[in-house]
N, C-alpha and C. Protein backbone atom coordinates (compact mmCIF):
# COMPACT_ATOMS: atom_id res chain seq x y z
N UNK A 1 0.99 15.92 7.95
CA UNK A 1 2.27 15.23 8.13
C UNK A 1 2.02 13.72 8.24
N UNK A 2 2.53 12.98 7.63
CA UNK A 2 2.50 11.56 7.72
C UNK A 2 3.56 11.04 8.45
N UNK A 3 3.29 9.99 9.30
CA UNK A 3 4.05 9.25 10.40
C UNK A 3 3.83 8.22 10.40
N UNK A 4 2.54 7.43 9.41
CA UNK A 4 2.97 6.08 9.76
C UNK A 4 2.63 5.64 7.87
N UNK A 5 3.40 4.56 7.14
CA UNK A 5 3.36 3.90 6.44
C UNK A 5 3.26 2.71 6.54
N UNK A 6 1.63 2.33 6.29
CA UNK A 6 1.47 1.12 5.87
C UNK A 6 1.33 0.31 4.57
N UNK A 7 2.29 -1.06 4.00
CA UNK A 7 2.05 -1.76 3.27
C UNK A 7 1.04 -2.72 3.19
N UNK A 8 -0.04 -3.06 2.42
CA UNK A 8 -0.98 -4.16 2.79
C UNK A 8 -0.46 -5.37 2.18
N UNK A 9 -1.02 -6.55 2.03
CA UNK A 9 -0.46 -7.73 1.36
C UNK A 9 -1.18 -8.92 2.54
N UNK A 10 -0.45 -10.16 2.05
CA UNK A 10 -0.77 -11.54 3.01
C UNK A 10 0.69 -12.04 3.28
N UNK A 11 1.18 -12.39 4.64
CA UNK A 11 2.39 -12.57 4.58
C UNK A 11 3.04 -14.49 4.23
N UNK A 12 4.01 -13.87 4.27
CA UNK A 12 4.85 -15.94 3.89
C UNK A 12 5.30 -16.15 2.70
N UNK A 13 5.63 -17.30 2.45
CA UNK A 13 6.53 -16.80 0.81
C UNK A 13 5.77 -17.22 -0.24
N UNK A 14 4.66 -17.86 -0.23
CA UNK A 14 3.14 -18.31 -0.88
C UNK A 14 2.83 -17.33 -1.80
N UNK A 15 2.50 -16.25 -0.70
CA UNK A 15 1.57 -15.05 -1.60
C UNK A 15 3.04 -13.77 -1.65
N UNK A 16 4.01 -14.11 -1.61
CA UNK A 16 5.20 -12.38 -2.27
C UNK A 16 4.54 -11.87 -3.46
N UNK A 17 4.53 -13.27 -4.50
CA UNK A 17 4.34 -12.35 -5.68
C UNK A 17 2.98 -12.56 -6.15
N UNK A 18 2.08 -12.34 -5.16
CA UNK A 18 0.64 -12.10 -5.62
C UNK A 18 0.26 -10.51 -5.89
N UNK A 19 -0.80 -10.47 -6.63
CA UNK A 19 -1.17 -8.80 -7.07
C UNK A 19 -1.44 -8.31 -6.03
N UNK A 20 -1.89 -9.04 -5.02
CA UNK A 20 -2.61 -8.23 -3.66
C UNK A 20 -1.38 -7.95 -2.98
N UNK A 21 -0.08 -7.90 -3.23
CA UNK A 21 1.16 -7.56 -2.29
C UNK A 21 1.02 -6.43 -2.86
N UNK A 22 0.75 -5.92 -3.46
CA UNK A 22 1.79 -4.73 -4.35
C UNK A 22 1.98 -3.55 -3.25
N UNK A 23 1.46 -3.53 -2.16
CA UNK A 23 1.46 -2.52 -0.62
C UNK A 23 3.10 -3.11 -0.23
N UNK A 24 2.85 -3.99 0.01
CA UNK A 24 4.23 -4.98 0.43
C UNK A 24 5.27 -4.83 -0.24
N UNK A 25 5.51 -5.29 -1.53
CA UNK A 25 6.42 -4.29 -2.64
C UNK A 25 6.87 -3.10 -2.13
N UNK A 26 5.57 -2.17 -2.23
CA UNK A 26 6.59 -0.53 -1.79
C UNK A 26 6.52 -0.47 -0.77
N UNK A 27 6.77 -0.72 0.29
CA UNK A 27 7.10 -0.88 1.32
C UNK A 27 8.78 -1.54 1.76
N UNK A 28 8.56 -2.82 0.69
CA UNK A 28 10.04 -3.11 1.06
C UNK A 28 11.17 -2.34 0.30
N UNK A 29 10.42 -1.93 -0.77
CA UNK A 29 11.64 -0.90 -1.87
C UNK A 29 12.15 0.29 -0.84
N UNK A 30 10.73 0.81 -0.43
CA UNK A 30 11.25 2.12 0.35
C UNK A 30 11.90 1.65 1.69
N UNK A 31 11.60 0.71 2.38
CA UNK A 31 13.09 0.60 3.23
C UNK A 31 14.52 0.20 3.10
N UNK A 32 14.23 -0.82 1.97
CA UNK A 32 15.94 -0.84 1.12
C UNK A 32 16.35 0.58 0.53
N UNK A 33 15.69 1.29 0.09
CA UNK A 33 16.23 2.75 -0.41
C UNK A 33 16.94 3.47 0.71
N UNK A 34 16.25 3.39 1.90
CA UNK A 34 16.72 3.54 3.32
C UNK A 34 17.77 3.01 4.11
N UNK A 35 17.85 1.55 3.30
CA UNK A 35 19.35 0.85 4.38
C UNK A 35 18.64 0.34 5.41
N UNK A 36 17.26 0.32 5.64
CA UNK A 36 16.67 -0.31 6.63
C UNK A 36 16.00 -1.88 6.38
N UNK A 37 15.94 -2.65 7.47
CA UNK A 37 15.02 -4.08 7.62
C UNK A 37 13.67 -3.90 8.42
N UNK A 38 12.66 -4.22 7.50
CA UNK A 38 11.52 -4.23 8.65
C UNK A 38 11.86 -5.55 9.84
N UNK A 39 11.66 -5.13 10.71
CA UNK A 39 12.05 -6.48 12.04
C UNK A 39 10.21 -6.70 12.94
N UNK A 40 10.53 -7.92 12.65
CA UNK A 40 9.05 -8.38 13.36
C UNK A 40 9.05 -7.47 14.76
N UNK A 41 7.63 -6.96 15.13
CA UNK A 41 7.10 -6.53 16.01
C UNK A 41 5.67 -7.29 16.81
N UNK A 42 6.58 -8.17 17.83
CA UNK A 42 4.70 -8.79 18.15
C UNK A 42 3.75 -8.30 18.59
N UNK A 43 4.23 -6.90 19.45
CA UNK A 43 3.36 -6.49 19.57
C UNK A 43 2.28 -5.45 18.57
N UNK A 44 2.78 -5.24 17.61
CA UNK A 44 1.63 -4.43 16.35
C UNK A 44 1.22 -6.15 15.25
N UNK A 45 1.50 -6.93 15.94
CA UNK A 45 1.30 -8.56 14.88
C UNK A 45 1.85 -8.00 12.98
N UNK A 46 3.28 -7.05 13.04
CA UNK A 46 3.48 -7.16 11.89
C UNK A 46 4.82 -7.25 11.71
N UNK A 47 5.65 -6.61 10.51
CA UNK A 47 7.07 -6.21 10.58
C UNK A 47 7.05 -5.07 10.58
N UNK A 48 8.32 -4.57 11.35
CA UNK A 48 7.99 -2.87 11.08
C UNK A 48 9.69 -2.12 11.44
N UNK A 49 9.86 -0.51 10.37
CA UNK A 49 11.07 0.00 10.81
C UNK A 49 10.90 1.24 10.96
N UNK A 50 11.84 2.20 10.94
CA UNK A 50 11.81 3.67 11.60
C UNK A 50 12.80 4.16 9.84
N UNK A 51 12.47 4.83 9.15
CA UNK A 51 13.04 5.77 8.39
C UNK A 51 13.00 7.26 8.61
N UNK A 52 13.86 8.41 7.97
CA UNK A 52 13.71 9.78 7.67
C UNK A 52 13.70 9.94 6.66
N UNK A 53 12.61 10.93 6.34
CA UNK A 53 12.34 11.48 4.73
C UNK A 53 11.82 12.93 5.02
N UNK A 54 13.15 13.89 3.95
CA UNK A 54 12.72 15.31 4.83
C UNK A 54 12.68 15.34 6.37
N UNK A 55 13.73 15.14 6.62
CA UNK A 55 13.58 15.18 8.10
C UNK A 55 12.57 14.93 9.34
N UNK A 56 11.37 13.77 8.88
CA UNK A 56 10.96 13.54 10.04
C UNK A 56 10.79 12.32 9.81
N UNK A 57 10.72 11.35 11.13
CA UNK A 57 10.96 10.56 11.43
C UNK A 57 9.31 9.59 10.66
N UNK A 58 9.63 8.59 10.29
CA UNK A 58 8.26 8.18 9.93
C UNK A 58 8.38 6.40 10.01
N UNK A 59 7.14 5.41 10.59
CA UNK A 59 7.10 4.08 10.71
C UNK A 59 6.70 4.22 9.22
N UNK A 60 7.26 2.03 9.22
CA UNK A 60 7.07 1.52 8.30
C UNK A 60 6.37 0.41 8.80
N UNK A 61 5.28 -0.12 8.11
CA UNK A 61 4.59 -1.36 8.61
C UNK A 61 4.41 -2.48 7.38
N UNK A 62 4.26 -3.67 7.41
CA UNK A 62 3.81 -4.32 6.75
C UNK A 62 3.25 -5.65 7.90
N UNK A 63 1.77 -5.63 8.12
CA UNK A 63 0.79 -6.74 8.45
C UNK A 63 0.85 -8.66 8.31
N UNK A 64 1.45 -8.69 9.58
CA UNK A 64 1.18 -10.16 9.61
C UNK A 64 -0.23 -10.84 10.09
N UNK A 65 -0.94 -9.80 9.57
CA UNK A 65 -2.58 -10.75 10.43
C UNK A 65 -3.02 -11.66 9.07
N UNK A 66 -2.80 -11.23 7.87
CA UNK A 66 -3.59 -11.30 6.43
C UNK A 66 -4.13 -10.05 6.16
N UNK A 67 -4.58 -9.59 5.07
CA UNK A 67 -5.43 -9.04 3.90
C UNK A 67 -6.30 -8.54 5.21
N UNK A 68 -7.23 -9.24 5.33
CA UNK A 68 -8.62 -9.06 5.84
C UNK A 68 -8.59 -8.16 7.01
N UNK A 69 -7.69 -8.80 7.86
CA UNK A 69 -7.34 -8.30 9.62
C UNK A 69 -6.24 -6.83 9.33
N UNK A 70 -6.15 -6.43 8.77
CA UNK A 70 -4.90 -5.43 8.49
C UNK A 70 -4.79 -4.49 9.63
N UNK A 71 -6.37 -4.17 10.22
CA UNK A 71 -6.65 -2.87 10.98
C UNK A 71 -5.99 -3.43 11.98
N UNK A 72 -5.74 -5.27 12.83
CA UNK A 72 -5.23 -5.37 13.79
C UNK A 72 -4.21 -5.08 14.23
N UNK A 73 -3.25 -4.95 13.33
CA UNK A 73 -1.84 -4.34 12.79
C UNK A 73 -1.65 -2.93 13.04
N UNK A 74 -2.40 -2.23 12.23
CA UNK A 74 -2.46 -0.70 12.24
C UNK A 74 -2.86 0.15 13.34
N UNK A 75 -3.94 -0.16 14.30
CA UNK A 75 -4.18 -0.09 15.10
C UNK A 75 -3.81 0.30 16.62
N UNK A 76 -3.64 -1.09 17.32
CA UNK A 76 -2.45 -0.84 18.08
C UNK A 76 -0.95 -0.14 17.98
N UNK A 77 -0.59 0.41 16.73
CA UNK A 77 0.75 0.80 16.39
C UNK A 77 0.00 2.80 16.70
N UNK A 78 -0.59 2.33 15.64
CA UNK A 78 -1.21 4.01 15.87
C UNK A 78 -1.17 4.54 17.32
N UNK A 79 -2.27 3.93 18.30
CA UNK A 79 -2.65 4.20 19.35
C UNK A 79 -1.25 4.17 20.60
N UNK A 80 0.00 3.21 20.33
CA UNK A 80 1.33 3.55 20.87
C UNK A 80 2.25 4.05 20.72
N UNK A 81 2.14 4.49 19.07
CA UNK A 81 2.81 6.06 18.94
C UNK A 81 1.36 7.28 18.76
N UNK A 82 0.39 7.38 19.28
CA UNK A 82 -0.29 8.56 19.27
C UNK A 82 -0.19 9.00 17.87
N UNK A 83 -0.57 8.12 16.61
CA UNK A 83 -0.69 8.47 15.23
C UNK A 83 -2.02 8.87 15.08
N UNK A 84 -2.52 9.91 14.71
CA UNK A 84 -3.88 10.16 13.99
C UNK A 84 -4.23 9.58 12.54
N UNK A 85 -5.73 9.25 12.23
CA UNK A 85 -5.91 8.31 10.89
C UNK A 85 -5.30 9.83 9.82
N UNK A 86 -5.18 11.04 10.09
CA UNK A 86 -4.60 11.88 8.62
C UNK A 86 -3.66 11.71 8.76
N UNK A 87 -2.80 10.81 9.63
CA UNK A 87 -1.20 10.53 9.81
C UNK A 87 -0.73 9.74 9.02
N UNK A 88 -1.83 9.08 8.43
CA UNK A 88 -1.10 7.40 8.18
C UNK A 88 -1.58 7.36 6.58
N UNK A 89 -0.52 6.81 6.06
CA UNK A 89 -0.79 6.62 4.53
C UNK A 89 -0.31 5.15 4.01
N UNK A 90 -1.97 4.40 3.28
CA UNK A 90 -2.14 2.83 3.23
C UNK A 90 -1.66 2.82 1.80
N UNK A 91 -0.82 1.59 1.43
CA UNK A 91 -0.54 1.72 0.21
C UNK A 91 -0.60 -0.28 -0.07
N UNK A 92 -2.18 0.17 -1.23
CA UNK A 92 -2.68 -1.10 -1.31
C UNK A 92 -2.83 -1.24 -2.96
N UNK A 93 -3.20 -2.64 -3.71
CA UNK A 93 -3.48 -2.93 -4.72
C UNK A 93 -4.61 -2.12 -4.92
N UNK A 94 -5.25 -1.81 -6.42
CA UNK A 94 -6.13 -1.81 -6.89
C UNK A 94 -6.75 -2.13 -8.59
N UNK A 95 -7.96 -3.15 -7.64
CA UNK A 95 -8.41 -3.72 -9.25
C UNK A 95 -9.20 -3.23 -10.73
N UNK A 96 -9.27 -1.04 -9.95
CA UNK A 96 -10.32 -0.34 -11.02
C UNK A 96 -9.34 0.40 -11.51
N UNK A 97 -7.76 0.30 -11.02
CA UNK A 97 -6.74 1.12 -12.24
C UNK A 97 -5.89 -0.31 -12.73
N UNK A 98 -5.82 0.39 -14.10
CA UNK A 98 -4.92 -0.98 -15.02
C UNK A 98 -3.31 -0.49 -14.59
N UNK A 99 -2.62 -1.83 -14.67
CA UNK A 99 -1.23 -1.85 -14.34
C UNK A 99 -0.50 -1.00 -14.80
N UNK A 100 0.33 0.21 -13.83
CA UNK A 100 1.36 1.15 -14.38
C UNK A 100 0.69 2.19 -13.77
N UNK A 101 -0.46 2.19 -13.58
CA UNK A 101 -1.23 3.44 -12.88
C UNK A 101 -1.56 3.45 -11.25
N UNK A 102 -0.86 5.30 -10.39
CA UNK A 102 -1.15 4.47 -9.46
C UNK A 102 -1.96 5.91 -8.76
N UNK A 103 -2.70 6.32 -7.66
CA UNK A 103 -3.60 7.33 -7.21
C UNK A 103 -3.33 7.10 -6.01
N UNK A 104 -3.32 8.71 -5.69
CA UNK A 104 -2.98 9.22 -4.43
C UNK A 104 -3.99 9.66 -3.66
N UNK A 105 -4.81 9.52 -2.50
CA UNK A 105 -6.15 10.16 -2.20
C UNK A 105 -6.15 10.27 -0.32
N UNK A 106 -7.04 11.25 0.23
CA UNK A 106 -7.13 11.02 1.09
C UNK A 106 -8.72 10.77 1.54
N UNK A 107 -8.91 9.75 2.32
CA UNK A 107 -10.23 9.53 2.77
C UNK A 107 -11.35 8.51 1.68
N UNK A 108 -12.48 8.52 1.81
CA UNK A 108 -12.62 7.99 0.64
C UNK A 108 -13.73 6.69 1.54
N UNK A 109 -14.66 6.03 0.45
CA UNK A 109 -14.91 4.70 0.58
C UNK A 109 -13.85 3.57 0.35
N UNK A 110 -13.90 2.56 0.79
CA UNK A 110 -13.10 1.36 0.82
C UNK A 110 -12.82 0.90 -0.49
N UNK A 111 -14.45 0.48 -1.20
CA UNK A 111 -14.41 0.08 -2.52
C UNK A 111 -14.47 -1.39 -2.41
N UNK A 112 -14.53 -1.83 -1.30
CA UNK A 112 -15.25 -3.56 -0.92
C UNK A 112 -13.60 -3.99 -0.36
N UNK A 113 -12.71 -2.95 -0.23
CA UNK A 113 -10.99 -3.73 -0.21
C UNK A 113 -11.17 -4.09 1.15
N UNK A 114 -11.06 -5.56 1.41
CA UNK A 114 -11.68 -5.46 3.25
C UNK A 114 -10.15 -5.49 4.07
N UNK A 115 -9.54 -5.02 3.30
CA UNK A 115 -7.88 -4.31 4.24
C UNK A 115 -8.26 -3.35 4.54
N UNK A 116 -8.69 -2.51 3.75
CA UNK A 116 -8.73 -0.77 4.03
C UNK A 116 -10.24 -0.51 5.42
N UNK A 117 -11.43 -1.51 4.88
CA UNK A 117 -12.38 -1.57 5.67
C UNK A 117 -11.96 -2.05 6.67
N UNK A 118 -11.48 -2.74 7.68
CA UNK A 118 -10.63 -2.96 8.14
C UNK A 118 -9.83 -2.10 9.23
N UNK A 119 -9.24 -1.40 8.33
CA UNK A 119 -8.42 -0.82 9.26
C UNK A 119 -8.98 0.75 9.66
N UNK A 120 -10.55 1.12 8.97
CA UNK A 120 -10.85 1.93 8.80
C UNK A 120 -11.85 1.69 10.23
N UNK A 121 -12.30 0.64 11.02
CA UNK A 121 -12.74 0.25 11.33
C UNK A 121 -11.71 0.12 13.12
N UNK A 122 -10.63 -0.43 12.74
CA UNK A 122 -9.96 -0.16 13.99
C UNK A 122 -9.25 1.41 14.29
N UNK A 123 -9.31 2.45 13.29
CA UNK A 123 -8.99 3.92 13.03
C UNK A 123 -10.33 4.87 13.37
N UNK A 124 -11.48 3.91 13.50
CA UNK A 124 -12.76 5.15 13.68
C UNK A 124 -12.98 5.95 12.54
N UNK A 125 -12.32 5.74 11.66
CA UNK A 125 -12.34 7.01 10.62
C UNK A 125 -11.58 6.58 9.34
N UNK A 126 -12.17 7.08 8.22
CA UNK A 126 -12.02 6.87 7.09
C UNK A 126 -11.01 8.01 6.74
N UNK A 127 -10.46 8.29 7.07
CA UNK A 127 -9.40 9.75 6.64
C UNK A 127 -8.49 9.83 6.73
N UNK A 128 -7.58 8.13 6.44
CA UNK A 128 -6.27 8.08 6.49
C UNK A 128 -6.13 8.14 5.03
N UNK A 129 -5.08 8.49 4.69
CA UNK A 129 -3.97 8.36 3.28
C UNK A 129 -4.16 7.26 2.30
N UNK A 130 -4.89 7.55 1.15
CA UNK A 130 -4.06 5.72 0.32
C UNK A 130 -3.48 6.55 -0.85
N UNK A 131 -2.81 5.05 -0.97
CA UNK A 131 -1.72 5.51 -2.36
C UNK A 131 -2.38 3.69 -3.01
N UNK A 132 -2.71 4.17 -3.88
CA UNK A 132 -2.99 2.70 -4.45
C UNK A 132 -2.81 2.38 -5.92
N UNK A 133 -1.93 0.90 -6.00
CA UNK A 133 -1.31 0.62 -7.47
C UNK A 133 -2.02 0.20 -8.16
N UNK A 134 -2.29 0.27 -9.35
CA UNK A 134 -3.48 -0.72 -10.65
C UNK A 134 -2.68 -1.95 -10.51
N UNK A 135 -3.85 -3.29 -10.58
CA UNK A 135 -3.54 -4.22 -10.74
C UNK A 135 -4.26 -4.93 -11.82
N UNK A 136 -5.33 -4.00 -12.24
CA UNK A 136 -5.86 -4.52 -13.22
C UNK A 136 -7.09 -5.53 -12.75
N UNK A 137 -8.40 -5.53 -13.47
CA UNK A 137 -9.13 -6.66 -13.31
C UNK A 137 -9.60 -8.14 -13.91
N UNK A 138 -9.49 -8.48 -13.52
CA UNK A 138 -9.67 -10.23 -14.65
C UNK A 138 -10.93 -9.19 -15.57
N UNK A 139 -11.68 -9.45 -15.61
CA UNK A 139 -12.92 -8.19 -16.94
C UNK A 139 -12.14 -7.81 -17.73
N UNK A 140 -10.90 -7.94 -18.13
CA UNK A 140 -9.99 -6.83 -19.03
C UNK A 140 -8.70 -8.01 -19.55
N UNK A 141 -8.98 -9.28 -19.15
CA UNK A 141 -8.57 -10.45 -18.86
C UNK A 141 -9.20 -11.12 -20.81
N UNK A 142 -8.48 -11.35 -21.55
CA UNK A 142 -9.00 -12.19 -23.21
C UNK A 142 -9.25 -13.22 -22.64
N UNK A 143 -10.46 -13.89 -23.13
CA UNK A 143 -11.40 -15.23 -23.40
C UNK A 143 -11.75 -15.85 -21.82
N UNK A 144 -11.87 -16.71 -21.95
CA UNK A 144 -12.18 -17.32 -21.02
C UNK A 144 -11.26 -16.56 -18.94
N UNK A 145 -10.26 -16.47 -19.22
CA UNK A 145 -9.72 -15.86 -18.11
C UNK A 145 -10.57 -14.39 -17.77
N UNK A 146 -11.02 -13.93 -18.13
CA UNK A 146 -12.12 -13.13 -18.15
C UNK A 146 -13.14 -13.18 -16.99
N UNK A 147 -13.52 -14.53 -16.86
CA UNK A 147 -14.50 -14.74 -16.13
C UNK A 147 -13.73 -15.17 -14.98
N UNK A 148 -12.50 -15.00 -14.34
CA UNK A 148 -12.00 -15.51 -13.73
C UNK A 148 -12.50 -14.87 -12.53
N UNK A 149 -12.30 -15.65 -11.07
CA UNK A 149 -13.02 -15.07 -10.05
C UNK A 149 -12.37 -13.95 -8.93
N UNK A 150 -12.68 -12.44 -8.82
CA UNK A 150 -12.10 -11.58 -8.60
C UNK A 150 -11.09 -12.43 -7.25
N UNK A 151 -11.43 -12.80 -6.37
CA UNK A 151 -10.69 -13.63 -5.33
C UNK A 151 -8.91 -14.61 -5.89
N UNK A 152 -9.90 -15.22 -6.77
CA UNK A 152 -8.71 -16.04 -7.28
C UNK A 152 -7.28 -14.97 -7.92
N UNK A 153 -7.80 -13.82 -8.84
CA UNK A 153 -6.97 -12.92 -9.73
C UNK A 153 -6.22 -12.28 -8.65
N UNK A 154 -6.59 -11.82 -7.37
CA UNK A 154 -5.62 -10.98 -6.71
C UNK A 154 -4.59 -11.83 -6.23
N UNK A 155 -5.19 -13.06 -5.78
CA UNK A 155 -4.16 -14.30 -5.14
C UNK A 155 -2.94 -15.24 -5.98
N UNK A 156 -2.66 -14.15 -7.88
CA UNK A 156 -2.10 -14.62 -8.65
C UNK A 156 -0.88 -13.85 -8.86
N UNK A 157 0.08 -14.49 -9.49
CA UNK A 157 0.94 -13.30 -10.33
C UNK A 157 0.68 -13.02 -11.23
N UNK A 158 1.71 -11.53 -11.41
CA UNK A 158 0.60 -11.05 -12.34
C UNK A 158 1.73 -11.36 -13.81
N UNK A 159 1.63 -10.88 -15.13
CA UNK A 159 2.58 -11.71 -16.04
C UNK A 159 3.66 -10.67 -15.83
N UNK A 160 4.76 -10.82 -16.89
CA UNK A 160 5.92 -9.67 -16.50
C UNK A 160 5.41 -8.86 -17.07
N UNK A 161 4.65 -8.86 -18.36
CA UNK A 161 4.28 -7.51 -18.45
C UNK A 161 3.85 -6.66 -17.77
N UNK A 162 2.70 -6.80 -16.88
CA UNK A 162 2.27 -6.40 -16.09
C UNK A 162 3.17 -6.00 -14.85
N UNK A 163 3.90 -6.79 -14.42
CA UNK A 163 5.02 -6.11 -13.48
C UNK A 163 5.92 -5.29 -13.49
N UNK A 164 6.06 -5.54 -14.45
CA UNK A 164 7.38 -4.31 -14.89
C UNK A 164 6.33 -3.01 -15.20
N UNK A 165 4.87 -3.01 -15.60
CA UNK A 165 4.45 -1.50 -15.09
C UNK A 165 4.00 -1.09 -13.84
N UNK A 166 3.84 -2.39 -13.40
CA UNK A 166 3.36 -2.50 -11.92
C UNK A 166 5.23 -1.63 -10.92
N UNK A 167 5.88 -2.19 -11.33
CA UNK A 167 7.04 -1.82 -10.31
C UNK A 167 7.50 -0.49 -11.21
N UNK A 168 7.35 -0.31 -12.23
CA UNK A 168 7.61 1.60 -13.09
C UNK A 168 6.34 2.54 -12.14
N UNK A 169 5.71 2.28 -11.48
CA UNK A 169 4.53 2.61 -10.58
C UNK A 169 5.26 3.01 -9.29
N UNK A 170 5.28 2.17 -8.98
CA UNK A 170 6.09 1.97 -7.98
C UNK A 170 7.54 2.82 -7.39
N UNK A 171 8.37 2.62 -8.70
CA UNK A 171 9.50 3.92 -8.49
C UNK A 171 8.90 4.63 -8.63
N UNK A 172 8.17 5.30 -9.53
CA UNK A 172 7.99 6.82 -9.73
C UNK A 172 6.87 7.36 -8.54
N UNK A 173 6.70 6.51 -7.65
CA UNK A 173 6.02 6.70 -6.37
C UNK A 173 6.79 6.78 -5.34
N UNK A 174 7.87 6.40 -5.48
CA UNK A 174 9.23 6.44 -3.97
C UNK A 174 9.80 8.01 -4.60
N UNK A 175 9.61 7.82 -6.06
CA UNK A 175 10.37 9.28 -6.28
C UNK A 175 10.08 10.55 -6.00
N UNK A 176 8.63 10.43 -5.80
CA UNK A 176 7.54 11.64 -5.35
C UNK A 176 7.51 12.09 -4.13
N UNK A 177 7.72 10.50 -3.35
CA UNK A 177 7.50 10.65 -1.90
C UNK A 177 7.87 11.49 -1.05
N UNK A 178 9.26 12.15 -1.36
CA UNK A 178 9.56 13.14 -0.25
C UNK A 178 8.58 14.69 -0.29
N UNK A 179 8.27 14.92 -1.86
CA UNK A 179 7.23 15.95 -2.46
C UNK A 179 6.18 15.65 -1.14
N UNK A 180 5.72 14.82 -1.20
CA UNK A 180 4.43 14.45 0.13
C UNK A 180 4.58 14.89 1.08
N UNK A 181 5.56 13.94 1.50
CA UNK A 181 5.81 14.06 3.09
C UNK A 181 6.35 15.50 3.15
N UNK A 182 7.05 16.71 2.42
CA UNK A 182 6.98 17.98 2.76
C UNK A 182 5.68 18.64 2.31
N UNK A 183 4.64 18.32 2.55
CA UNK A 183 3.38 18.60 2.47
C UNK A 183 2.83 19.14 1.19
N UNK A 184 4.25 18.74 -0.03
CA UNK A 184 3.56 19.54 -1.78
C UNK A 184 2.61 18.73 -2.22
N UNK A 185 1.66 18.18 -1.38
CA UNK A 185 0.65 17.22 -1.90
C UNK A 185 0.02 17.52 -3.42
N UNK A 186 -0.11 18.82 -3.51
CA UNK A 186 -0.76 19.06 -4.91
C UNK A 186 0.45 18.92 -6.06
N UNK A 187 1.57 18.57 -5.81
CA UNK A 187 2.55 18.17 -6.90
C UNK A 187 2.73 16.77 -6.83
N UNK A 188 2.78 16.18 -5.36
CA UNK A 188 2.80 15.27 -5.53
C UNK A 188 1.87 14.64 -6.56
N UNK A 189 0.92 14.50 -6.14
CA UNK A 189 -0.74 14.12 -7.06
C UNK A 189 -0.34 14.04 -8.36
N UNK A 190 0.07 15.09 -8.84
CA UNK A 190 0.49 15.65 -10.43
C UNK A 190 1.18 14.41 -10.84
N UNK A 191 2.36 14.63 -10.05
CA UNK A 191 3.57 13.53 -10.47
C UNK A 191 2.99 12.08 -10.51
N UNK A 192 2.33 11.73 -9.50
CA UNK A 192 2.06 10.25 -9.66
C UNK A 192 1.03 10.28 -10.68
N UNK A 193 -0.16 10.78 -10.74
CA UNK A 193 -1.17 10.53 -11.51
C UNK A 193 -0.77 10.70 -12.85
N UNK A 194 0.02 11.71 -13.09
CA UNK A 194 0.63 12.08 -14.63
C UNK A 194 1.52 11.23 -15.44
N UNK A 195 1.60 11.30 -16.77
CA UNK A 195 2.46 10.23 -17.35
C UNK A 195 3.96 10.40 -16.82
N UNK A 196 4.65 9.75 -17.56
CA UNK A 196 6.21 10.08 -16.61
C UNK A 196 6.99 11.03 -17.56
């Protein structure tokens, strides 16, 4: 059962439309789908709201520490609602699926994402939830942008092409979601990983 949703990203209006939001993105879709506002919380240092999906009650988070600090966020929220790390499902960029593609997993290595390390780190345990979007890597990037430096590419927008498969990702991931959260994980999987 999942109870807590976290978005990753960097907050302020600088980085919205950087590739490294794309946690932040579904996060805010799925509480507008809801009729809900995330409202700052100082004490978890993020924004955060209360939705139902399938009838149970589930947080929404999105991290005001930065990228890096995410676990400080996640953390304390867990430990004051008594969330376990198989409770919680992280929904972050990723730079080894190309845009439009997005994977559902539980547990796992980090993969160098020092959000997920991070929070894996204030969780004791690697065995929370990710759902993670392709963002594509500069390596896949024509001529010279190519060599661009993995740091710099996440801290960019990405073109519309790319967004508009980036956010077709995205719905067809809010559309699944209730499949999850009533525990059809093995359809879920299907649905997201599969073409549409």
């Amino acid at each position: 059962m999942i109870r807590l949703i976290v978005g990753l990203g960097n907050p302020g209006a600088k980085h919205e439309s950087d590739r490294h939001n794309a946690g932040f993105w579904f996060i805010d879709r799925l509480a507008s789908q809801h009729k809900q506002l995330l409202q700052p919380e100082k004490r978890f240092l993020g924004k955060a709201a209360k939705i139902r999906v399938e009838g149970q009650d589930i947080h929404l988070l999105t991290p005001d520490t930065y990228m890096n600090l995410s676990g400080e966020s996640v953390g304390p929220l867990c430990r004051f609602h008594k969330i376990t790390p198989q409770e919680v499902l992280v929904v972050h960029d990723e730079l080894d699926l190309k845009p439009g593609m997005a994977r559902l997993k539980q547990g796992g290595g980090n993969g160098g994402h020092n959000g997920l390390k991070d929070i894996q780190s204030h969780l004791s345990s690697p065995q929370f939830w990710r759902l993670r979007f392709g963002i594509g890597h500069p390596r896949d990037l024509p001529g010279d942008k190519a060599k661009m430096d993995v740091a710099d590419y996440v801290l960019k927008k990405p073109s519309s092409e790319e967004q508009s498969k980036i956010d077709q990702a995205i719905d067809k991931a809010l559309r699944t979601l209730p499949l999850f959260i009533k525990g059809d994980v093995q359809n879920a999987m299907q649905a997201i990983h599969g073409p549409d």
